[in-house]
C-alpha atoms as a PDB file:
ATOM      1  CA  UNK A   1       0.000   0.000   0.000  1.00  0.00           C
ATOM      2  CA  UNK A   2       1.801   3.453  -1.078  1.00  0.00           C
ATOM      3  CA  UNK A   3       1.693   6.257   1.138  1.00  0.00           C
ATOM      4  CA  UNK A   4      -1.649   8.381  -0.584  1.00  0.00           C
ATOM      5  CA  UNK A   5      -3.402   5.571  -0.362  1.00  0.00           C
ATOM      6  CA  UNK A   6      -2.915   5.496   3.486  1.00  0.00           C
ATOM      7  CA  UNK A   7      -3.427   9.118   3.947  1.00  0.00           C
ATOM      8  CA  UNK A   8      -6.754   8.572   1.964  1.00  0.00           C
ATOM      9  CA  UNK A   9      -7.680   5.951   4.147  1.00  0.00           C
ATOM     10  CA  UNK A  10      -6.710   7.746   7.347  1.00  0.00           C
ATOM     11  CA  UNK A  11      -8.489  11.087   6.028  1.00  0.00           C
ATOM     12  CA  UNK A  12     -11.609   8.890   5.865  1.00  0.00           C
ATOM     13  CA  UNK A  13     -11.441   7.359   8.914  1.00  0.00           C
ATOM     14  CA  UNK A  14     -11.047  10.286  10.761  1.00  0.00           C
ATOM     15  CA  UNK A  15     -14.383  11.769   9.563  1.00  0.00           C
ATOM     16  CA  UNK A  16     -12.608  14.203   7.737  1.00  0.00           C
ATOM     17  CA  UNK A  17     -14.682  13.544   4.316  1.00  0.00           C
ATOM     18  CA  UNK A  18     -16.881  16.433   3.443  1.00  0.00           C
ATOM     19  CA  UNK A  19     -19.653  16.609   0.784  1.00  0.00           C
ATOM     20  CA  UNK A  20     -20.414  19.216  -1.364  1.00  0.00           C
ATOM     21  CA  UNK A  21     -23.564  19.232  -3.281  1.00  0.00           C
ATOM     22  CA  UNK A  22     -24.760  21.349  -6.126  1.00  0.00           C
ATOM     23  CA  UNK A  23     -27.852  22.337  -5.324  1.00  0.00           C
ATOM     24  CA  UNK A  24     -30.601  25.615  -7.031  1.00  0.00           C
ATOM     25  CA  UNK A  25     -27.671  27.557  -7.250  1.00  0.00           C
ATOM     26  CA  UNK A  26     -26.118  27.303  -3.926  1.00  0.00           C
ATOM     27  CA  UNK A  27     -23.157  25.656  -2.449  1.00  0.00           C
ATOM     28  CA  UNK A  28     -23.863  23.323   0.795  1.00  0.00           C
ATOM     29  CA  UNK A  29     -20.765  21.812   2.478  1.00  0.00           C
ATOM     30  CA  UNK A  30     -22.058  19.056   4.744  1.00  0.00           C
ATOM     31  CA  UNK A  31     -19.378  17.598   7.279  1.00  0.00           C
ATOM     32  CA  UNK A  32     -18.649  14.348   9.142  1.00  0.00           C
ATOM     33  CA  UNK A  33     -18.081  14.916  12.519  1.00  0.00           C
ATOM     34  CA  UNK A  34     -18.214  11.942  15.258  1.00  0.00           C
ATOM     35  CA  UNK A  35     -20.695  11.388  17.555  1.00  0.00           C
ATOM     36  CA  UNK A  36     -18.428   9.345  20.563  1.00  0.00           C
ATOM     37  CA  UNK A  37     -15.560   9.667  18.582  1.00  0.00           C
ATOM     38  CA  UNK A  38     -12.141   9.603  20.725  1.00  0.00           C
ATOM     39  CA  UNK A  39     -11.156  13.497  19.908  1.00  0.00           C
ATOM     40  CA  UNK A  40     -14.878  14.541  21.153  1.00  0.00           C
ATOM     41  CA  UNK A  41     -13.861  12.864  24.977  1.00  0.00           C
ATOM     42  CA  UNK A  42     -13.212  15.090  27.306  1.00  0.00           C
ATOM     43  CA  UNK A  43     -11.730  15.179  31.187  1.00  0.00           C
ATOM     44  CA  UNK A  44     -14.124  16.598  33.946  1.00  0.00           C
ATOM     45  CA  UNK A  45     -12.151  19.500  33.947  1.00  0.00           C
ATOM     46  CA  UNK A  46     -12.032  20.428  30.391  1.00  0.00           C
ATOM     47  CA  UNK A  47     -15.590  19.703  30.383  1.00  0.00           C
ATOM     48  CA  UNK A  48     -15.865  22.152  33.323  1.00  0.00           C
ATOM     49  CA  UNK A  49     -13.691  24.812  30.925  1.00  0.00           C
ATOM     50  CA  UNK A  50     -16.051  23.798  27.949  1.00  0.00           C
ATOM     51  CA  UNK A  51     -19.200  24.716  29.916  1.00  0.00           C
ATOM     52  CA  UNK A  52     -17.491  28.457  31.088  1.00  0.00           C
ATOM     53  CA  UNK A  53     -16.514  28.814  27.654  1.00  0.00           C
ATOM     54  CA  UNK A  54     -19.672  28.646  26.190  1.00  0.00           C
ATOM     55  CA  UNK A  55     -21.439  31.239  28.574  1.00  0.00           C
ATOM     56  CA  UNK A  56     -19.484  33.878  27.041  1.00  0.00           C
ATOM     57  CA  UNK A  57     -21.237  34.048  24.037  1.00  0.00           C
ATOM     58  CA  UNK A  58     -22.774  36.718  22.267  1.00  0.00           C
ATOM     59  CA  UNK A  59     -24.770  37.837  19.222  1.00  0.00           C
ATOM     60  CA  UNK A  60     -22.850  39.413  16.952  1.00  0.00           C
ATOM     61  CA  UNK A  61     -19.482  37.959  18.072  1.00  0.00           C
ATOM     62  CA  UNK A  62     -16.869  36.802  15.118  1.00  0.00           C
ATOM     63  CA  UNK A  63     -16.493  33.330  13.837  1.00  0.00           C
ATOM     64  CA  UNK A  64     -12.806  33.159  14.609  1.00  0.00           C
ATOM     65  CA  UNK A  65     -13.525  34.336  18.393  1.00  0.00           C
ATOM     66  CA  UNK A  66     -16.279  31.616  18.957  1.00  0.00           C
ATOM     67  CA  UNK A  67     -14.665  29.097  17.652  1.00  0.00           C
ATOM     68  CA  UNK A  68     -11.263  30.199  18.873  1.00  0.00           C
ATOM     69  CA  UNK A  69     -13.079  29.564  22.448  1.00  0.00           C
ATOM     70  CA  UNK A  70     -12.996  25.879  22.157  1.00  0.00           C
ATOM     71  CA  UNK A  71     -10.788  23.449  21.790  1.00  0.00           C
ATOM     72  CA  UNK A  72     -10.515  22.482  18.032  1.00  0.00           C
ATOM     73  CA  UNK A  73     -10.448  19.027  18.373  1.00  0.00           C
ATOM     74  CA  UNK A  74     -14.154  19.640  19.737  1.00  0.00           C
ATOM     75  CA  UNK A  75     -15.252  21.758  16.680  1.00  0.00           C
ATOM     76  CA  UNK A  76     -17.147  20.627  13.609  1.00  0.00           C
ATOM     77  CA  UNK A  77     -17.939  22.462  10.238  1.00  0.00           C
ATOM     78  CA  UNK A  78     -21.463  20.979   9.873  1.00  0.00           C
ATOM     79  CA  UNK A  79     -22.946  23.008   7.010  1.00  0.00           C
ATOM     80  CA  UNK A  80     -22.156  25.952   4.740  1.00  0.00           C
ATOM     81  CA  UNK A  81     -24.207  27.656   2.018  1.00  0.00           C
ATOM     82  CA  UNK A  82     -24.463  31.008   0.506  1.00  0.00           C
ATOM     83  CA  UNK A  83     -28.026  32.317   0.448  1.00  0.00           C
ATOM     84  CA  UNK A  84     -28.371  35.519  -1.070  1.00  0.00           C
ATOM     85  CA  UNK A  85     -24.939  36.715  -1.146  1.00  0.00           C
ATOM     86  CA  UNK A  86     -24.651  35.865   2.091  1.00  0.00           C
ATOM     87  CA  UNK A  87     -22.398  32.846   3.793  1.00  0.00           C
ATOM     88  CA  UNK A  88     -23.930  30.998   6.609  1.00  0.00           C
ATOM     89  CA  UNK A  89     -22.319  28.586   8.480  1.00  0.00           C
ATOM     90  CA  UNK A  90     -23.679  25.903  10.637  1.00  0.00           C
ATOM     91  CA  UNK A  91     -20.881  24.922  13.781  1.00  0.00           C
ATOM     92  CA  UNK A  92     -21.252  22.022  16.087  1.00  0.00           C
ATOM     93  CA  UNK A  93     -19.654  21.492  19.012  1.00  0.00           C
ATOM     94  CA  UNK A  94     -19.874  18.591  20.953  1.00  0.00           C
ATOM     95  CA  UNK A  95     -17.939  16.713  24.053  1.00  0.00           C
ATOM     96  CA  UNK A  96     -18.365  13.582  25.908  1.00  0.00           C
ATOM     97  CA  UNK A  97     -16.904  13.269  29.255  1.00  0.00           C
ATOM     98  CA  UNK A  98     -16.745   9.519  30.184  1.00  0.00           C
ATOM     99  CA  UNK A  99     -15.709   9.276  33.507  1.00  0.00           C
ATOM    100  CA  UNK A 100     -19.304  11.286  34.538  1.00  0.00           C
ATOM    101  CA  UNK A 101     -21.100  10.048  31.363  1.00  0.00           C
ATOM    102  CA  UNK A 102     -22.547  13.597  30.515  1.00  0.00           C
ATOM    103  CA  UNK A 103     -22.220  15.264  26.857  1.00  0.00           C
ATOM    104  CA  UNK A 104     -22.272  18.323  25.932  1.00  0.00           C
ATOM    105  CA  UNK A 105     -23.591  19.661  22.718  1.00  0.00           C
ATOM    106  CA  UNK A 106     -23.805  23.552  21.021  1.00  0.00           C
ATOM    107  CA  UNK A 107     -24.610  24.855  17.714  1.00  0.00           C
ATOM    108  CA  UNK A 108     -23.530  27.472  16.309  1.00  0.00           C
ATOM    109  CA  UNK A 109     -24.590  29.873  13.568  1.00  0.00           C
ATOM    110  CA  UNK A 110     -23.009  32.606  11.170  1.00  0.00           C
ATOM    111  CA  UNK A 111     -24.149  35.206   8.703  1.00  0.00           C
ATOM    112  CA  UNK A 112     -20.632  36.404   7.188  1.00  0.00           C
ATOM    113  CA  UNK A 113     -18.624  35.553   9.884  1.00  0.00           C
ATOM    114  CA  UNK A 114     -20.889  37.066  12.771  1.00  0.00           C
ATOM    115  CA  UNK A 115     -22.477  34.593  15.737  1.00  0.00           C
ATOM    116  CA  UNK A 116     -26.114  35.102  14.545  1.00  0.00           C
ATOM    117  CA  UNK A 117     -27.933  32.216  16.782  1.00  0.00           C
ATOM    118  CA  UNK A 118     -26.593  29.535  19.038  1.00  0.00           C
ATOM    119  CA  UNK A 119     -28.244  26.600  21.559  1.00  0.00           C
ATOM    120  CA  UNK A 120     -28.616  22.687  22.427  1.00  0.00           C
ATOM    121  CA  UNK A 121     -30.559  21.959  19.300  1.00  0.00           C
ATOM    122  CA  UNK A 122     -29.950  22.131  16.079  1.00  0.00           C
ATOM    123  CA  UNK A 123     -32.125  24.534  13.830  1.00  0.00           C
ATOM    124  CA  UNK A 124     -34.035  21.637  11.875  1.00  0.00           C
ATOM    125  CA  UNK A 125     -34.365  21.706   8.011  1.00  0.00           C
ATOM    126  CA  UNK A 126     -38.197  22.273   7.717  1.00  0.00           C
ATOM    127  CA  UNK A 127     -37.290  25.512   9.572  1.00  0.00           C
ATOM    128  CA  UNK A 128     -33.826  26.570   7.287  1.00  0.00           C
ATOM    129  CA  UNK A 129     -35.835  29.120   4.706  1.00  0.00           C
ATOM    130  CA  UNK A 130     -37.523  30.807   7.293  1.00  0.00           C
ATOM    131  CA  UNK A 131     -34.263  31.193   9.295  1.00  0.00           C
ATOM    132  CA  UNK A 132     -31.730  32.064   6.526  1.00  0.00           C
ATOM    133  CA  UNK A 133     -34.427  34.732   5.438  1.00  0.00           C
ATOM    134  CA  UNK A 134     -34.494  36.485   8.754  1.00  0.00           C
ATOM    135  CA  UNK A 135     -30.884  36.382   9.627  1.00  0.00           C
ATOM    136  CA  UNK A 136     -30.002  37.571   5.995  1.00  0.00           C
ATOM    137  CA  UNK A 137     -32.513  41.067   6.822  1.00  0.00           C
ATOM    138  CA  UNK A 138     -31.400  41.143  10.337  1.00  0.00           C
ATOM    139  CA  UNK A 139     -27.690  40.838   9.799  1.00  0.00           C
ATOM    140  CA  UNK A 140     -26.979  43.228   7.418  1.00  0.00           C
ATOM    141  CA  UNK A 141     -23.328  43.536   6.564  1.00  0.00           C
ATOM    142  CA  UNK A 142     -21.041  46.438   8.196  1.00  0.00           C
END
C-alpha cells in the first residue's frame, strides 16, 4: 500500500470527508463529525472549561472568536451555504466526558462571519428558509 493511499484511508477514517452538493444555485458543504468519537472525549475539567466557555457568548461575536473559544479538536464544520450573497455557516460542538457520562452539545450559527444564533438543538431543516431569510434582513453587513 503506497503512502496516498494510506493518507486517503486515514483522512476517511477520521471523519474528515466532506460533501459538497450542487444544489438551485447554492453551495452546501455538509461535514462528518463523530458522535463518541475519541477526539470529542473530554476530562471533567475540560468539560468544566467547555461549559465556562460557552457562557461567554454573544450575538454578533466573530467566527474566529467563537470558535477560537474551544478546543478544536471539539469543533465541527457541519454546514455551509451562501443564500443571497450571504455565507452561513452551521458549527457544532460537541464533548463527551466519560468518567461522569454527561455530553455536551452547542450549535452554532453565522451570517458572514458574525455569531447570529446559538443553543442545544440544532435549527431543523423544515425551519432553514424561514431562518436564513431572517438572519439575511437582520444581519446586514457592516
Amino acid at each position: 500500500m503506497n503512502h496516498g493511499t494510506r493518507m486517503h484511508r486515514g483522512a476517511a477514517a477520521a471523519g474528515l470527508v466532506s460533501m459538497v452538493i450542487l444544489a438551485g444555485g447554492c453551495v452546501v458543504a455538509i461535514g462528518n463529525g463523530s458522535e463518541s468519537g475519541k477526539l470529542n472525549r473530554v476530562s471533567t475539567s475540560e468539560m468544566d472549561e467547555l461549559v465556562r466557555a460557552q457562557q461567554t457568548l454573544e450575538i454578533g461575536m466573530s467566527k474566529d472568536e467563537v470558535i477560537s473559544g474551544f478546543d478544536t479538536d471539539l469543533v465541527t464544520l457541519m454546514s455551509s451555504a451562501r443564500y443571497e450573497g450571504r455565507d452561513i455557516e452551521e458549527w457544532r460542538v460537541y464533548a463527551y466526558d466519560k468518567r461522569r457520562k454527561v455530553r455536551f452539545q452547542r450549535w452554532v450559527y453565522f451570517v458572514d462571519g458574525k455569531l447570529v444564533q446559538f443553543g442545544d438543538e440544532r435549527v431543523e431543516y423544515e425551519q432553514w428558509e424561514q431562518i436564513r431569510q431572517r438572519w439575511a434582513s437582520e444581519f446586514q453587513p457592516a
